[in-house]
C-alpha atoms as a PDB file:
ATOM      1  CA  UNK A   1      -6.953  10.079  -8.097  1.00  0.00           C
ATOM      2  CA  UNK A   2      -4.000  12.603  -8.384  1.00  0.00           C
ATOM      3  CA  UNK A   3      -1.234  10.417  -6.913  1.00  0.00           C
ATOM      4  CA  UNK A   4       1.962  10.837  -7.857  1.00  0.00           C
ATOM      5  CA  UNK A   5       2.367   6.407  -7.964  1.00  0.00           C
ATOM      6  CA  UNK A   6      -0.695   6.079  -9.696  1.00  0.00           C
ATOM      7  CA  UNK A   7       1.051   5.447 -13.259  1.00  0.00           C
ATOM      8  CA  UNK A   8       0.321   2.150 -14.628  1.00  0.00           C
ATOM      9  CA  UNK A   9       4.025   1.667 -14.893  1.00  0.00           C
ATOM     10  CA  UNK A  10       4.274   0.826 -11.743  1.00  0.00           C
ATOM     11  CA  UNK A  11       3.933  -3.145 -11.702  1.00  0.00           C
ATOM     12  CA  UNK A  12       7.609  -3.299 -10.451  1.00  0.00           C
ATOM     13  CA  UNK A  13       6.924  -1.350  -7.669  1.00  0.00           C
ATOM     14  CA  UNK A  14       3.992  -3.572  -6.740  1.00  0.00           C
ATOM     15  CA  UNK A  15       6.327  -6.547  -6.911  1.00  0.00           C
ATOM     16  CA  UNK A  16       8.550  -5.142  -4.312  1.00  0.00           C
ATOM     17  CA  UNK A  17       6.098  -4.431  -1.991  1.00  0.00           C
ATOM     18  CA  UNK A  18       4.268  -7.602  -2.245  1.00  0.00           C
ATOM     19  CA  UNK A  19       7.990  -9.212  -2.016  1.00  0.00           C
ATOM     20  CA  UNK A  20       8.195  -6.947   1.247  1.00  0.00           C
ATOM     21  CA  UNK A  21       5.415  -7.394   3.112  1.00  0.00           C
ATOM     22  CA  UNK A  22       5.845 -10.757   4.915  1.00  0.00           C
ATOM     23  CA  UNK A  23       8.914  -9.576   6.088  1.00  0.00           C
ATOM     24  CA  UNK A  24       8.370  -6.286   7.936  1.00  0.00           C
ATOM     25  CA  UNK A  25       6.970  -7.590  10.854  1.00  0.00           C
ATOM     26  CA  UNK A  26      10.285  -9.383  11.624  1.00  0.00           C
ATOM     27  CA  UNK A  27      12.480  -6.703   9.687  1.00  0.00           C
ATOM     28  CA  UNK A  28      10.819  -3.476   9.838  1.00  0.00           C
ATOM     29  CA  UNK A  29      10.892  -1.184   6.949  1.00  0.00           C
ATOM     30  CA  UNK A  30      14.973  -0.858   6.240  1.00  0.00           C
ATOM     31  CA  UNK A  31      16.897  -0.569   3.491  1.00  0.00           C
ATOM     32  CA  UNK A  32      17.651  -4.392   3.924  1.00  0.00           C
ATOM     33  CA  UNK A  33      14.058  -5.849   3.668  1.00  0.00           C
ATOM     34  CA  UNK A  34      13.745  -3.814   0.724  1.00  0.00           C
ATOM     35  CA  UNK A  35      16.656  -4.755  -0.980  1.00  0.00           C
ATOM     36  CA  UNK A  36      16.082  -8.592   0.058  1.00  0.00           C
ATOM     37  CA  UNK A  37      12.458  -8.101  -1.516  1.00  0.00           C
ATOM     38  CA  UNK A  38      13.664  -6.669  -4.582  1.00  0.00           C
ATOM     39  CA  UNK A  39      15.885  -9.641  -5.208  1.00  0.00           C
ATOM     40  CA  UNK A  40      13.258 -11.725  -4.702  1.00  0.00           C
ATOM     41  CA  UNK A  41      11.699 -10.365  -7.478  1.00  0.00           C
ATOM     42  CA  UNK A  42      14.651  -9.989  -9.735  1.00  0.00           C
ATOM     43  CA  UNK A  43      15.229  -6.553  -9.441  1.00  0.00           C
ATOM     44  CA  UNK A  44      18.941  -5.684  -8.390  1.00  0.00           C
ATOM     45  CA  UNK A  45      19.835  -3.060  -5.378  1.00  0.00           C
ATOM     46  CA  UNK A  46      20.146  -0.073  -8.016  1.00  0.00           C
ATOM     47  CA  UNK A  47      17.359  -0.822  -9.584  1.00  0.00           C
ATOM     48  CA  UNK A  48      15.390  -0.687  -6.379  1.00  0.00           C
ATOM     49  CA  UNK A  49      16.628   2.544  -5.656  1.00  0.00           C
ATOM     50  CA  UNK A  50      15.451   3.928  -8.766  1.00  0.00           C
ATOM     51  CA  UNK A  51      11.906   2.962  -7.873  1.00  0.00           C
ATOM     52  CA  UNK A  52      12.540   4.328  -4.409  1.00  0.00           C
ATOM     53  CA  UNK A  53      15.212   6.813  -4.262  1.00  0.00           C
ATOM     54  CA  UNK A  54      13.974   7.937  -0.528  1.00  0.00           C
ATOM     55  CA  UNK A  55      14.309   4.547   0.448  1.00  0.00           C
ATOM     56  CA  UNK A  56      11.725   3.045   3.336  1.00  0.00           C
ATOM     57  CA  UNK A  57       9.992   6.271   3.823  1.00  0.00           C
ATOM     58  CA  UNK A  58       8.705   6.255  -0.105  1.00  0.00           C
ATOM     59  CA  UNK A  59       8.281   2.648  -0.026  1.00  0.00           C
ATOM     60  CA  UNK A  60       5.993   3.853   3.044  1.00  0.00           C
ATOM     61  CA  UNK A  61       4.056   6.202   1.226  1.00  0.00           C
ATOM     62  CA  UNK A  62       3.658   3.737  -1.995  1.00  0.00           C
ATOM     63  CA  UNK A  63       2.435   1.038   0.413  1.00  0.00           C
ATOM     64  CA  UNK A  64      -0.494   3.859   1.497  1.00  0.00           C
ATOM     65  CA  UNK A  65      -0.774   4.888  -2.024  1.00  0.00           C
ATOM     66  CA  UNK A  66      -1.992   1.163  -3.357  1.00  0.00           C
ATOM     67  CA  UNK A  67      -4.227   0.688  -0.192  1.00  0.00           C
ATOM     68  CA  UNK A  68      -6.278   4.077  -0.890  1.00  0.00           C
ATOM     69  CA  UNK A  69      -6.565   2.754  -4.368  1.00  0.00           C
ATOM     70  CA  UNK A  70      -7.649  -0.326  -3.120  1.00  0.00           C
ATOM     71  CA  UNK A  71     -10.233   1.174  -1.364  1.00  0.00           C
ATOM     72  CA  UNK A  72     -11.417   3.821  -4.026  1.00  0.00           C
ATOM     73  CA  UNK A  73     -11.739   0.390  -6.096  1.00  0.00           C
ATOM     74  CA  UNK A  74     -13.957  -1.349  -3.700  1.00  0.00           C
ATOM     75  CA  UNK A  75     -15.879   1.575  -2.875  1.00  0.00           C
ATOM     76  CA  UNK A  76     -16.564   2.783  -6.655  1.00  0.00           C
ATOM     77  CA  UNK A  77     -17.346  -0.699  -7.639  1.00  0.00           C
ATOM     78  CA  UNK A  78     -18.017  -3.074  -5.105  1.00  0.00           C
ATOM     79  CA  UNK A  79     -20.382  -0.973  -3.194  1.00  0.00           C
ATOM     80  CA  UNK A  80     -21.502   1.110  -6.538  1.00  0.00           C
ATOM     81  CA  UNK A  81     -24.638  -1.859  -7.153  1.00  0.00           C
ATOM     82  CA  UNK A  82     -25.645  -1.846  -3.193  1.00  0.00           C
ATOM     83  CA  UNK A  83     -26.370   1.837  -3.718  1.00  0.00           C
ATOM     84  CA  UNK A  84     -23.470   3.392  -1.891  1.00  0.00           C
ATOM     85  CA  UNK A  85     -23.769   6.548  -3.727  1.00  0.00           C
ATOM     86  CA  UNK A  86     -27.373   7.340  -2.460  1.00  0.00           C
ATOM     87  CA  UNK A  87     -26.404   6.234   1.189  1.00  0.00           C
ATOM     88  CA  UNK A  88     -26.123   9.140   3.613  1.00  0.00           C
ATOM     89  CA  UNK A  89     -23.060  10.031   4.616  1.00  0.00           C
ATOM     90  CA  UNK A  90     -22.700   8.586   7.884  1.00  0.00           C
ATOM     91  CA  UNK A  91     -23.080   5.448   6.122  1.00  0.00           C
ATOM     92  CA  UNK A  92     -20.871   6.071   3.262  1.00  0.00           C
ATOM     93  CA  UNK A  93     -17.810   7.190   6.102  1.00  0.00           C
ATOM     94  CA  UNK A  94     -19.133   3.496   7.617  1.00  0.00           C
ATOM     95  CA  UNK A  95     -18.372   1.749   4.537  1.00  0.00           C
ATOM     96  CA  UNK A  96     -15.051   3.373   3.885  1.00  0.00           C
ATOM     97  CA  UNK A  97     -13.824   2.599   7.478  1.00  0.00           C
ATOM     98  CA  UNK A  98     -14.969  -0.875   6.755  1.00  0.00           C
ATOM     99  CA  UNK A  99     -12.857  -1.509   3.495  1.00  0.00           C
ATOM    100  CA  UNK A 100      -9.961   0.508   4.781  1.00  0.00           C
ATOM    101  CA  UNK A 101      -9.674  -1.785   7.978  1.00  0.00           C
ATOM    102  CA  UNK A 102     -10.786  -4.815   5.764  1.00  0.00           C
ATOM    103  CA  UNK A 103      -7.770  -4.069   3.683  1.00  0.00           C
ATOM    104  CA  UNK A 104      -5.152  -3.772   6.314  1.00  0.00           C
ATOM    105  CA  UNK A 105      -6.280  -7.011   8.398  1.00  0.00           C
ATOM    106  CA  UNK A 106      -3.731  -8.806   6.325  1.00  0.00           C
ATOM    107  CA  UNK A 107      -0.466  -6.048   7.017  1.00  0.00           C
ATOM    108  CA  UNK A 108      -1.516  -4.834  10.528  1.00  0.00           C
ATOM    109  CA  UNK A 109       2.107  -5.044  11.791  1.00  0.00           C
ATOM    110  CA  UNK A 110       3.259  -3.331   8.560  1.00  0.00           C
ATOM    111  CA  UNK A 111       0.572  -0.391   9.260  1.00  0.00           C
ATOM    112  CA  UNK A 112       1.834  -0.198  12.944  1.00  0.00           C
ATOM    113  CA  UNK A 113       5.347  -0.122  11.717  1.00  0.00           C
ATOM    114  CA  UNK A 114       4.702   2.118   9.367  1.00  0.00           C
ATOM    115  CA  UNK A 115       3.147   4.587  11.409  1.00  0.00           C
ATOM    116  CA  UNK A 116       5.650   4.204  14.086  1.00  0.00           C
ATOM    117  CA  UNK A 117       8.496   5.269  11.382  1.00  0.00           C
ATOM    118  CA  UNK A 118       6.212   8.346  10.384  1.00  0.00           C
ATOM    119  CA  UNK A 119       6.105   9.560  13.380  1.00  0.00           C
END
């Protein structure tokens, strides 16, 4: 995957957005919530902005970022001994759609947000 957060170096920037989650649905992607997270972690305001200099919108994109790997995980080895790579494709787009949703049951208010900021 050519991603420009896939580095394994990135274990602080996991912490922050696991710190963040919980709280978008009440606070929305903003500076605050991810400053707030970041101390919750131990990682100071500066610090934070080193990890994501563009702010929300970046913290946006890293939050996409983990759930395609996520996915690319549970497709290439969850679904790898159920035969997923001989399905057809139709199936194979099924299974994909399945994870992906799967994997944003948990943040749906953080997707919606998310999206709504994109836009």
């Amino acid at each position: 995957m050519n991603d420009k957060f896939a580095d394994s170096g990135d274990q602080a920037r996991r912490d922050i957005l696991d710190a963040v989650l919980p709280d978008i649905p009440f606070d929305g992607w903003t500076v605050s919530a991810i400053e707030t997270a970041g101390k919750r972690v131990g990682i100071a305001p500066e610090q934070v902005w080193i990890l994501f200099p563009d702010g929300p919108v970046e913290l946006i994109e890293f939050f996409f970022s983990e759930t395609n790997r996520k996915m690319a995980e549970q497709l290439t080895e969850g679904l790898a001994g159920e035969g997923f790579s001989d399905a057809p494709l139709n199936q194979k787009i099924k299974d994909a759609l399945r994870v992906r949703i799967s994997l944003n049951q948990p943040n749906r208010e953080a997707v919606r947000r998310a999206i709504a900021l994109l836009l």
